[in-house]
Protein backbone atom coordinates (compact mmCIF):
# COMPACT_ATOMS: atom_id res chain seq x y z
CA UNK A 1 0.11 -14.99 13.73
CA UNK A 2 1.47 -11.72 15.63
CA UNK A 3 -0.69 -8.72 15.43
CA UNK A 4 1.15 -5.75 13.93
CA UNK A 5 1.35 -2.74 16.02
CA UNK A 6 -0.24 -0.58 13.47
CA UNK A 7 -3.28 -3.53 13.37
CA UNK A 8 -4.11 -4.32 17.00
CA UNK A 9 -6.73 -5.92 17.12
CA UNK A 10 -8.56 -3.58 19.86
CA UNK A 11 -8.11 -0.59 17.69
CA UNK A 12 -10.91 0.95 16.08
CA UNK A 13 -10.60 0.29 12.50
CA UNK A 14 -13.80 3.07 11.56
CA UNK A 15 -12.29 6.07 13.40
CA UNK A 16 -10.52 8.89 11.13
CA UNK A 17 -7.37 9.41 12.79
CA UNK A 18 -6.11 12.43 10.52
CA UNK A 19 -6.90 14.26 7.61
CA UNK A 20 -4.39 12.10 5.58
CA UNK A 21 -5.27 8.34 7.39
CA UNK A 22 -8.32 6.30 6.56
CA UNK A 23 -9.64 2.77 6.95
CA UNK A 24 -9.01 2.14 3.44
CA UNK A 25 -7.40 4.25 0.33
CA UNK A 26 -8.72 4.08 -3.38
CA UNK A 27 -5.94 5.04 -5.44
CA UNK A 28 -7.67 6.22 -8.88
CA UNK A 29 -11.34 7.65 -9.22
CA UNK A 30 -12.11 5.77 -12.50
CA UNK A 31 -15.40 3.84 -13.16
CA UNK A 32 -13.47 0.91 -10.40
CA UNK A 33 -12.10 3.41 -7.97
CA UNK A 34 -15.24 5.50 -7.46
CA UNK A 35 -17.76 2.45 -7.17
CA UNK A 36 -15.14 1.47 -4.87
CA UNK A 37 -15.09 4.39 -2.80
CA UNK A 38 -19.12 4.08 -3.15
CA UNK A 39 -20.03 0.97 -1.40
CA UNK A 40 -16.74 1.31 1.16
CA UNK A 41 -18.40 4.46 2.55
CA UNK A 42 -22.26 3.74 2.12
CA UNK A 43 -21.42 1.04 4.79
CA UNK A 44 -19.39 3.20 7.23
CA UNK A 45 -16.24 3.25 6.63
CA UNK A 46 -13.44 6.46 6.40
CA UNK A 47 -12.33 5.99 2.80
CA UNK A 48 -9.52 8.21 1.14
CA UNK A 49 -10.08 8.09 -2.96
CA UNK A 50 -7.14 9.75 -4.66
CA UNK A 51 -7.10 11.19 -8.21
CA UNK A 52 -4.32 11.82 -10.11
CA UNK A 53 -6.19 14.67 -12.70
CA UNK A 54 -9.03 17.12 -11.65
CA UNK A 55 -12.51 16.34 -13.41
CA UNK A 56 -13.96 16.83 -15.48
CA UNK A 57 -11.41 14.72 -17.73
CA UNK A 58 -11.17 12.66 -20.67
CA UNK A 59 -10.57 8.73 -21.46
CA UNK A 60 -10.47 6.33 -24.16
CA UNK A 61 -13.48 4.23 -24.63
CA UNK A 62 -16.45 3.56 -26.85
CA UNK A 63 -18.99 5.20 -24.53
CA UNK A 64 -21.11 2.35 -24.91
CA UNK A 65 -22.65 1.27 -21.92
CA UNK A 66 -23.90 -2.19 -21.55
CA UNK A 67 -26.87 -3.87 -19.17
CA UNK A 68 -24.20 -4.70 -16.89
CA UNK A 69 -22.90 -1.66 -16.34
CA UNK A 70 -26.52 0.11 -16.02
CA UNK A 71 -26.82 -2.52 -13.58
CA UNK A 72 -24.19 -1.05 -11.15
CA UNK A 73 -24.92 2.21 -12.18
CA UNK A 74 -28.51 2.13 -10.69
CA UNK A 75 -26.94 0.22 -7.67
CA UNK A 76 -24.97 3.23 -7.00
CA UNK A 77 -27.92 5.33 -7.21
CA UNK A 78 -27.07 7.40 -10.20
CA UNK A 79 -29.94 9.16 -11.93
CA UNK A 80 -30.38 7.75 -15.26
CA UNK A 81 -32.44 9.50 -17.11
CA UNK A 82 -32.72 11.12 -20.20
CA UNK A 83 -33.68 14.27 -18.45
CA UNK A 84 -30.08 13.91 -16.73
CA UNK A 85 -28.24 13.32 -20.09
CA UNK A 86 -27.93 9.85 -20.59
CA UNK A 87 -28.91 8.01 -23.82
CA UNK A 88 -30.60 5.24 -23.86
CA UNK A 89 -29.43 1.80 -26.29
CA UNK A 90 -31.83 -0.68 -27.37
CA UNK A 91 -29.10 -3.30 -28.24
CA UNK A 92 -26.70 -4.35 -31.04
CA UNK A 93 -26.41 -3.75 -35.08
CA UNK A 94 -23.70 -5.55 -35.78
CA UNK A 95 -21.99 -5.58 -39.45
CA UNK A 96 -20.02 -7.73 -41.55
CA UNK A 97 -19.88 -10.23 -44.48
CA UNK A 98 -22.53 -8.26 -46.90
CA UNK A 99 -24.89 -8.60 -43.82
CA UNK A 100 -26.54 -6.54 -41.49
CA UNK A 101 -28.37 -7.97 -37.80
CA UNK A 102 -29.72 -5.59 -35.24
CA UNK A 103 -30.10 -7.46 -31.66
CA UNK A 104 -32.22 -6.37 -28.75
CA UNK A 105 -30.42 -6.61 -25.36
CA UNK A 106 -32.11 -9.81 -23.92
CA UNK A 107 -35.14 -9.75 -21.47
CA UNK A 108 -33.47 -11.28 -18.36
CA UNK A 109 -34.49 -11.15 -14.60
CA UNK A 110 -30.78 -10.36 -13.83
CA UNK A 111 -30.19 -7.22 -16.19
CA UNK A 112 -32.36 -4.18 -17.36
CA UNK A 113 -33.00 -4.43 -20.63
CA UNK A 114 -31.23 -1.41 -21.83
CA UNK A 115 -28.07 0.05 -22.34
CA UNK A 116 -26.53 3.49 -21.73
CA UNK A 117 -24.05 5.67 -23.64
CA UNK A 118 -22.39 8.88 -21.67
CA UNK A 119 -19.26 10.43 -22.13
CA UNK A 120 -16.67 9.16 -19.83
CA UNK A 121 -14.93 12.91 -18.81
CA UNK A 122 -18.62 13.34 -17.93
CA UNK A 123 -19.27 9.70 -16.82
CA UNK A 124 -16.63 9.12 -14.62
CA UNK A 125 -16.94 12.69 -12.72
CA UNK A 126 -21.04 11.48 -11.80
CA UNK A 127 -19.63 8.63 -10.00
CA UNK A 128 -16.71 10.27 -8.05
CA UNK A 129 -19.44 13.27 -7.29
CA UNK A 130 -21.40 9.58 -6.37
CA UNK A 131 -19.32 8.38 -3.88
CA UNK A 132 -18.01 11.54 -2.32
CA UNK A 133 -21.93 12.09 -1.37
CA UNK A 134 -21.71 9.02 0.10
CA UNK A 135 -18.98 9.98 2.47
CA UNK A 136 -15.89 9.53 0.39
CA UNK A 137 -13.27 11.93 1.02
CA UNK A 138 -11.81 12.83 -2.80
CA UNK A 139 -8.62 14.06 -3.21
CA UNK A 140 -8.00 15.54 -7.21
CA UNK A 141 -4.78 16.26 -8.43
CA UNK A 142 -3.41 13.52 -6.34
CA UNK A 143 -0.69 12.05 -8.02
CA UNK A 144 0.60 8.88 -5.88
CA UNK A 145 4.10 7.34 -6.30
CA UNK A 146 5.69 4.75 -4.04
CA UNK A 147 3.77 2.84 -1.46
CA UNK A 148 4.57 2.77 2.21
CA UNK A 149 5.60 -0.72 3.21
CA UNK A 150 5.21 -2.16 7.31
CA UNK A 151 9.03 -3.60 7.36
CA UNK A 152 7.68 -6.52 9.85
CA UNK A 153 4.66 -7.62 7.74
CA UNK A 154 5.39 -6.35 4.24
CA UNK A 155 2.40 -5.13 4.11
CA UNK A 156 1.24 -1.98 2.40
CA UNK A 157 -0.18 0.70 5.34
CA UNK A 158 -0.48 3.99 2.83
CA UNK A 159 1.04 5.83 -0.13
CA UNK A 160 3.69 8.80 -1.03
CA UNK A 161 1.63 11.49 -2.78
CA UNK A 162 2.01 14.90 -4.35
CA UNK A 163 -1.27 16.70 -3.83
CA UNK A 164 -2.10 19.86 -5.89
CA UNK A 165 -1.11 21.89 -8.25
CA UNK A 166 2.15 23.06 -6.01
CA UNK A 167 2.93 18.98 -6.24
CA UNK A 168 3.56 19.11 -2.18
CA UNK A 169 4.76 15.74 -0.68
CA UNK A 170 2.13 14.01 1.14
CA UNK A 171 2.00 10.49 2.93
CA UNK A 172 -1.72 8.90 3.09
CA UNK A 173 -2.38 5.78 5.72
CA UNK A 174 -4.87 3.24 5.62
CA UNK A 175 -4.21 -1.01 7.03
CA UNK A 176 -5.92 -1.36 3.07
CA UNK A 177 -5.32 0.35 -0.32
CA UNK A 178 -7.44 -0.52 -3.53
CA UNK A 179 -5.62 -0.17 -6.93
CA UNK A 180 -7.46 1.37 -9.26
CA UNK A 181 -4.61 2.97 -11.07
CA UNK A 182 -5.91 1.75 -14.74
CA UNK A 183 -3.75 -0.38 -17.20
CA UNK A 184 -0.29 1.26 -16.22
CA UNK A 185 -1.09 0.39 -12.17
CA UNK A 186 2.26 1.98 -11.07
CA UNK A 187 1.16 0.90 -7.41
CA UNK A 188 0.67 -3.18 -8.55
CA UNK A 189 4.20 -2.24 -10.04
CA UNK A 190 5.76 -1.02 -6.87
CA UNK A 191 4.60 -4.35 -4.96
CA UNK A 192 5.66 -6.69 -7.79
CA UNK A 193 2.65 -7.62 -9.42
CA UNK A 194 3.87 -7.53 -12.77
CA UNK A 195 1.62 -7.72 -16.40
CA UNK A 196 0.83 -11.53 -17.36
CA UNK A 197 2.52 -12.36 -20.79
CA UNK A 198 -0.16 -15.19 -21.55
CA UNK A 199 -2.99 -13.30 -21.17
CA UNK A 200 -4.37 -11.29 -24.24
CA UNK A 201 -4.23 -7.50 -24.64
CA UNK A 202 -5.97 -5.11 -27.03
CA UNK A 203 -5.88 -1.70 -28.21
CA UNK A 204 -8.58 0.96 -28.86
CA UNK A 205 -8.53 4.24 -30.65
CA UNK A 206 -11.59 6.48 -31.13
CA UNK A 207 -12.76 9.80 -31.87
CA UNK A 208 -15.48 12.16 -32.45
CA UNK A 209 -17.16 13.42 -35.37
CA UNK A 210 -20.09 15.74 -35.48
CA UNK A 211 -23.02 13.31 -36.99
CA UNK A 212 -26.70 12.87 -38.46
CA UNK A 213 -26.56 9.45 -36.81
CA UNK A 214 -25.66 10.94 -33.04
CA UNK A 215 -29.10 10.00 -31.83
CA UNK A 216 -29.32 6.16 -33.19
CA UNK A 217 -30.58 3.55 -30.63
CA UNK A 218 -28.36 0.83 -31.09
CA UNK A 219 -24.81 0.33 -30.64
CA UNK A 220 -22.85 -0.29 -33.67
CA UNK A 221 -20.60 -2.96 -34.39
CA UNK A 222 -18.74 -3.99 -37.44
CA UNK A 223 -16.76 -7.12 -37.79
CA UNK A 224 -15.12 -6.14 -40.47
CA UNK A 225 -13.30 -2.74 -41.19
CA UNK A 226 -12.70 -1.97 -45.27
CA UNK A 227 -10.54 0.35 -47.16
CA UNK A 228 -12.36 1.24 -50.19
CA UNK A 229 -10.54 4.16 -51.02
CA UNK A 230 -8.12 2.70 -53.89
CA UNK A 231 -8.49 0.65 -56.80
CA UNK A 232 -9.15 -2.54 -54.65
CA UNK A 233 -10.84 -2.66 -51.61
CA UNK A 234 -8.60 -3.90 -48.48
CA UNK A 235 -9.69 -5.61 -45.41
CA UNK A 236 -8.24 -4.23 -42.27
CA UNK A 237 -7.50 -5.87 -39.11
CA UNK A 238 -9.51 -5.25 -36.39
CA UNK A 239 -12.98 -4.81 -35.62
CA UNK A 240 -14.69 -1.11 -35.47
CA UNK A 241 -17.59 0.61 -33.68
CA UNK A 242 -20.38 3.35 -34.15
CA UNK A 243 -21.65 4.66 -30.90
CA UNK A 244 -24.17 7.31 -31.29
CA UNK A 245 -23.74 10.07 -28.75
CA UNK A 246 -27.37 11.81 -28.80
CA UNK A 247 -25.36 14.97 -28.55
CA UNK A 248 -24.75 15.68 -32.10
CA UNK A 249 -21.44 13.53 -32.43
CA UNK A 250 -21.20 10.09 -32.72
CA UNK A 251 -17.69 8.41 -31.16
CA UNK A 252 -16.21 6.19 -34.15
CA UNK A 253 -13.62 3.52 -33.06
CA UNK A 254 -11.89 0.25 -33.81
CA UNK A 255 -9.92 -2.37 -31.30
CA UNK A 256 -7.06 -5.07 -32.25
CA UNK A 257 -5.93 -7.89 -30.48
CA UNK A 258 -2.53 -8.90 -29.52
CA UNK A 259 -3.05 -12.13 -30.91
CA UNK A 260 -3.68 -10.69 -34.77
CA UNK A 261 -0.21 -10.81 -36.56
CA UNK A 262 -0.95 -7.06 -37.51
CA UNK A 263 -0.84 -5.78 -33.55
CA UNK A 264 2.66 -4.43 -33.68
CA UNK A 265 3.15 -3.12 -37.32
CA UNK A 266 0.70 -1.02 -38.13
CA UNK A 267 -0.31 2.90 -37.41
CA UNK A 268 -3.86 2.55 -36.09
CA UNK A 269 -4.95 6.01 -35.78
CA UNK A 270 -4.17 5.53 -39.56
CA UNK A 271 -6.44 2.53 -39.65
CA UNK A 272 -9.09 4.30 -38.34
CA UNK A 273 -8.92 6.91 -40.90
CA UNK A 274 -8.96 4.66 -43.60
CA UNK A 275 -11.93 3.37 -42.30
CA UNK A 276 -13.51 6.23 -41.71
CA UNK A 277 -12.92 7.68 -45.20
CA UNK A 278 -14.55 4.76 -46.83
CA UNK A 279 -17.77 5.05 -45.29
CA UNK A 280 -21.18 6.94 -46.89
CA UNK A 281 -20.42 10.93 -47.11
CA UNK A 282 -23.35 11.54 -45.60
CA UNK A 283 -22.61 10.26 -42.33
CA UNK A 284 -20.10 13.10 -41.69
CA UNK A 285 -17.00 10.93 -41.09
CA UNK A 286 -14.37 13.40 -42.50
CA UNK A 287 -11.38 15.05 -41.02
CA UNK A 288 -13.56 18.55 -41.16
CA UNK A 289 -16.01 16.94 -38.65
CA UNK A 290 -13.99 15.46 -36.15
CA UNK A 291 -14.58 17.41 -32.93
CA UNK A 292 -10.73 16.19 -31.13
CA UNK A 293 -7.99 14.20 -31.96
CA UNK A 294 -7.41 10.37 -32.22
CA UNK A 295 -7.05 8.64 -28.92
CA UNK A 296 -5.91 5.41 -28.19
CA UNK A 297 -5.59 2.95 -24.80
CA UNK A 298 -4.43 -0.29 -23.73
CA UNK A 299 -7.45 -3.26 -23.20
CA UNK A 300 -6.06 -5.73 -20.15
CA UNK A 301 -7.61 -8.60 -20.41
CA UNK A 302 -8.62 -11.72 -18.66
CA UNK A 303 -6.93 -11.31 -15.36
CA UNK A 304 -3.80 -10.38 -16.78
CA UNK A 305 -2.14 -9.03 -13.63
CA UNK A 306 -2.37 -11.03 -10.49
CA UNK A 307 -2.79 -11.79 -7.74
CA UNK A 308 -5.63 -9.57 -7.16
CA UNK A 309 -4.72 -9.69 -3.41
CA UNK A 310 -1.62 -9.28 -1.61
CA UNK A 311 -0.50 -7.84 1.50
CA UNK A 312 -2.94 -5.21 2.41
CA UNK A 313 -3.65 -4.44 -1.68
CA UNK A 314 -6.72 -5.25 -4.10
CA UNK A 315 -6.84 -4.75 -7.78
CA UNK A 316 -9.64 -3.94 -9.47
CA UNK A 317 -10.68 -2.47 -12.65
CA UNK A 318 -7.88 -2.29 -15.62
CA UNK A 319 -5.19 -3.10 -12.99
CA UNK A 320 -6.51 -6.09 -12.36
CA UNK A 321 -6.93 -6.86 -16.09
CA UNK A 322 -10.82 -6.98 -16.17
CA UNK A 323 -11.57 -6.38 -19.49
CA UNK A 324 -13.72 -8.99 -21.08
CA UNK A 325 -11.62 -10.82 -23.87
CA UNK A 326 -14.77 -11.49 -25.80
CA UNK A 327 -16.02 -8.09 -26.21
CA UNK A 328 -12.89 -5.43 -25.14
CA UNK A 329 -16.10 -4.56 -22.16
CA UNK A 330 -14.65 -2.62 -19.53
CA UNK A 331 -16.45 -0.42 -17.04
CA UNK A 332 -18.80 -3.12 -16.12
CA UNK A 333 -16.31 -5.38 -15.21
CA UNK A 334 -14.51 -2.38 -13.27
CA UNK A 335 -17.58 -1.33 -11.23
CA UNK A 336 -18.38 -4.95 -10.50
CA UNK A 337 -14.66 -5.69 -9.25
CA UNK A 338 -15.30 -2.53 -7.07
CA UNK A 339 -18.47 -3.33 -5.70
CA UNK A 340 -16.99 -6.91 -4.90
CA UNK A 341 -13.58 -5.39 -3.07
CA UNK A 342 -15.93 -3.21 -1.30
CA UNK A 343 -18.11 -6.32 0.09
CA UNK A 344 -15.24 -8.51 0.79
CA UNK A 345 -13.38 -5.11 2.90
CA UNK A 346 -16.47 -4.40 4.79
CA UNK A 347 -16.65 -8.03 5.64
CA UNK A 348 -12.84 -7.88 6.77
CA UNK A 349 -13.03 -4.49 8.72
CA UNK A 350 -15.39 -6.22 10.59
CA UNK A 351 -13.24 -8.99 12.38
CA UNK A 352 -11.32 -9.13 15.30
CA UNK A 353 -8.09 -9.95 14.86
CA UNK A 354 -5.48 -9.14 11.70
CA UNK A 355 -5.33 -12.53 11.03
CA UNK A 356 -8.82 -12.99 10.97
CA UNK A 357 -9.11 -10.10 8.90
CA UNK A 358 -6.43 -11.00 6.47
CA UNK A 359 -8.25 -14.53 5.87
CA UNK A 360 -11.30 -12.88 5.16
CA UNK A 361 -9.19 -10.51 2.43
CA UNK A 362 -7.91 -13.45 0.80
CA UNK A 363 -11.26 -14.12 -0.42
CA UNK A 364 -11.32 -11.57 -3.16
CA UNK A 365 -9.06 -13.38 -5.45
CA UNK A 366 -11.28 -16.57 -5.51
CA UNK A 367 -14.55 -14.84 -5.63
CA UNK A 368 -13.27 -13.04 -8.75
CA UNK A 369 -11.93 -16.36 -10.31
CA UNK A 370 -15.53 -17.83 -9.24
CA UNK A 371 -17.12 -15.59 -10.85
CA UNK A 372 -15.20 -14.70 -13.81
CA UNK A 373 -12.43 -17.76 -14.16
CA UNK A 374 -14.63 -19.77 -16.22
CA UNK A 375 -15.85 -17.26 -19.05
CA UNK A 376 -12.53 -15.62 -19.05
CA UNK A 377 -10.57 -18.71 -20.16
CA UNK A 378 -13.58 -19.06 -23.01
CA UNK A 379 -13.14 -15.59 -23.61
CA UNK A 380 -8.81 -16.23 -24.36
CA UNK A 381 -9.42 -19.20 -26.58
CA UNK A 382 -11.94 -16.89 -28.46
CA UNK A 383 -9.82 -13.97 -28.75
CA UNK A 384 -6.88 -16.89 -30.60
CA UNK A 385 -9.42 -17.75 -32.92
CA UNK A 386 -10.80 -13.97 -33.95
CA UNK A 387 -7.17 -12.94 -34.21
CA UNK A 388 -6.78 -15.18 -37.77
CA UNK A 389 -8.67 -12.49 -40.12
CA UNK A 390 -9.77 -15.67 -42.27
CA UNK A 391 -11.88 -17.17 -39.42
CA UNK A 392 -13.13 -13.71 -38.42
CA UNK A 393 -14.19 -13.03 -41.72
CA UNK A 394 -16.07 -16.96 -42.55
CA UNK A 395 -18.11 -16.27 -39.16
CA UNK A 396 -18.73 -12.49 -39.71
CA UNK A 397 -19.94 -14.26 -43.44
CA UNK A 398 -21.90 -17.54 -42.06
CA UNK A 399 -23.07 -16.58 -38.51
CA UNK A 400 -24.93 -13.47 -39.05
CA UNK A 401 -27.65 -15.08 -41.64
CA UNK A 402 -28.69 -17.16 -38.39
CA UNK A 403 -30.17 -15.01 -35.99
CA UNK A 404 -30.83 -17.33 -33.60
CA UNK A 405 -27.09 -18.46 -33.31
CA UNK A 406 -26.13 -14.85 -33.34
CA UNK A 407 -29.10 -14.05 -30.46
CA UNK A 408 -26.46 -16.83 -28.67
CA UNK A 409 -23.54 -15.20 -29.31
CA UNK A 410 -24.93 -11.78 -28.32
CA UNK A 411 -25.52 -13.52 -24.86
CA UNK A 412 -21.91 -15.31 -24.78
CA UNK A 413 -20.17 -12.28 -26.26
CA UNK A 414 -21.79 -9.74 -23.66
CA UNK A 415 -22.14 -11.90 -21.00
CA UNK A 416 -25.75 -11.37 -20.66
CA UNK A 417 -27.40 -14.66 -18.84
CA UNK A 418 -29.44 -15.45 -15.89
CA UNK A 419 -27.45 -17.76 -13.47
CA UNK A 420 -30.66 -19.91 -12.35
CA UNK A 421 -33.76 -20.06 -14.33
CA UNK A 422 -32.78 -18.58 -17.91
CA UNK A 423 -33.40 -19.85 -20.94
CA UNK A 424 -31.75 -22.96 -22.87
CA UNK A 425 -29.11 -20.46 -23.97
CA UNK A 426 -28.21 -19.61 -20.48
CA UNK A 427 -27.87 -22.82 -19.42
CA UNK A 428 -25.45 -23.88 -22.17
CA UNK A 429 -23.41 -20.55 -21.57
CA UNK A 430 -23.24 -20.83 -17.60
CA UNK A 431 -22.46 -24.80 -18.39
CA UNK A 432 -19.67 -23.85 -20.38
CA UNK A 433 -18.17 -21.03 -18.28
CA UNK A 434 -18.92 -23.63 -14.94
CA UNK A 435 -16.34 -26.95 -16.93
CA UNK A 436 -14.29 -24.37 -18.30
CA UNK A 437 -10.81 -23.78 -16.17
CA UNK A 438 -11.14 -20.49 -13.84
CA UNK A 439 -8.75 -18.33 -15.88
């Protein structure tokens, strides 16, 4: 294969050339982007990481942190103490069918055996801050639009831009941009990579309410999500959390699949009231508490945009549709995507030749499927069967007087498992996700 003129292969690929040219761009300083942007420049190279807002700023999501995710954190060197803010989970309540289960995180070699919550327009500035102390240069109020395109290779080589407040045209280039753009991924867009149909989707809307129970050590789950405020109690679809924020609020929430009937007809930042104004007064639940409005966001799930490689472009995060179907989990999933495009760049940056390095590129895709495929197909013929309200409600009834088989589905649900030398639970999870066809 040729070597484009803007890859020879004698060039120096670790060399800024401008202010506005790198060896790679990160388009998006989310949770993905920033780990990203992290590991790129901890191992040497020039790395542009573009942000649409300014921090500090907010997103949708429960807050919730799980051992994954502290996992990455402390592999980016993030300071994780309660000193510096963050509050420390033991595991899971979870709630439904007249029962009640709390679940310690398991004791595994591979995971700490804690979990984290931390406000994301707070959470996601720490790792930006992260990775521009590693070297990253960040550019906020970024706002990227079309992508430049080599017209021999196809290739993407950098991005259009408006940069700053005064919105003044920029052009950013780099032989390898990262999309971290979230859910809406306008770059994927631009290079064709449209949203996979067959691959299940869920919404989340949350807010916060000032709270006795901001300090509790558990994350909250409820499987079921009543509206007791009439003459007969209704079930509602979807499935609702309680995240204590140790700050004095607590950030309430509930998620719906596309595959429940309800997904398209119903209001659910009117759900979410509903639910919220059937639970004990003393909580502090009510509209006089709430401390913002009701916020809602798209859950892509199970590799539901790909390729995650194509000419000179890796998805990662949301855009890449990393959100685990079994649990709506994203920020692990989007700082272990990162930290994998990083490995599999540095790798590439390293070869010779463009061809050699676009072989070694072409990797990402499969390590992600080898890695994920498995559980991820699991994880969409779960999400069919928790979209009938019927089944959700005979296992929310039947599995949580078993705490053993719910210790299990803890594991499965978060994805919590040793890969050699676990327990018989591990084994029987990894076996599954192993047979199971890489999504």
């Amino acid at each position: 294969m040729p070597e484009p003129a803007s890859a020879s292969s004698t060039e120096s690929v670790t060399t800024p050339r401008s202010d506005h040219s790198a060896d790679v761009i990160v388009v998006g300083a989310g949770p993905a982007g920033s780990t990203t942007a992290y590991h790129l420049a901890k191992a040497g190279l020039d790395v542009l990481l573009l942000e649409k807002t300014a921090f500090p700023r907010e997103k949708v999501c429960g807050d919730g942190l799980t051992p994954r995710a502290t996992k990455q954190l402390v592999a980016m060197g993030i300071d994780i103490s309660e000193e510096a803010g963050w509050l420390r989970n033991k595991g899971l309540r979870i709630i439904g069918g007249g029962s009640r289960l709390q679940l310690d995180w398991p004791d595994l070699a591979s995971y700490p055996n804690y979990g984290l919550v931390r406000k994301r327009d707070d959470f996601d500035e720490q790792l930006a801050r992260q990775a521009q102390k590693a070297g990253a240069r960040l550019h906020e109020r970024c706002n990227v639009g079309a992508p430049i395109i080599n017209d021999l290779t196809g290739h993407i080589t950098g991005v259009h831009a408006k940069l700053g407040e005064e919105k003044t045209p920029v052009t950013f280039h780099a032989p390898i941009v990262v999309a971290a753009d979230g859910n809406s991924t306008r770059l994927s867009l631009a290079m064709g990579l449209h949203r996979r149909e067959d691959r299940p989707m869920g919404v989340a809307v949350r807010t916060y309410f000032t709270s006795p129970r901001h300090d509790d050590d558990y994350l909250e789950s409820w499987l079921e999500l009543w509206d007791r405020r009439g003459a007969q109690d209704r079930l509602l679809p979807g499935y609702g959390w309680i995240f204590g924020m140790g700050d004095g609020t607590s950030n309430v929430g509930l998620g719906v699949l596309n595959t429940s009937s309800s997904f398209k007809e119903l209001d659910w930042r009117e759900i979410l009231k509903a639910w919220c104004a059937s639970m004990p007064a003393d909580w502090g639940y009510t509209p006089e508490n709430m401390t913002g409005p009701i916020r809602g966001a798209a859950l892509p799930m199970a590799f539901n945009r790909q390729p995650h490689y194509t000419k000179g472009l890796l998805l990662v995060g949301d855009a890449g549709g990393l959100v685990n179907p079994f649990n709506g989990e994203g920020i692990a999933y989007a700082m272990e995507s990162g930290s994998i495009a990083a490995e599999v760049i540095v790798q590439a940056q390293a070869r010779a030749t463009y061809a050699q390095r676009e072989l070694a590129l072409q990797r990402y895709p499969k390590i992600l499927k080898d890695t994920y495929g498995g559980y991820y197909s699991l994880g969409r013929a779960f999400v069919k069967l928790i979209g009938n309200p019927k089944v959700m409600k005979i296992a929310a009834q039947r599995g949580l007087t078993h705490p053993m088989l719910m210790r299990f589905t803890l594991k499965m649900l978060a994805n919590l498992t040793d890969p050699t030398g676990g327990d018989a639970m591990d084994r029987i999870i990894n076996g599954l996700s192993r047979v199971a066809p890489k999504a």
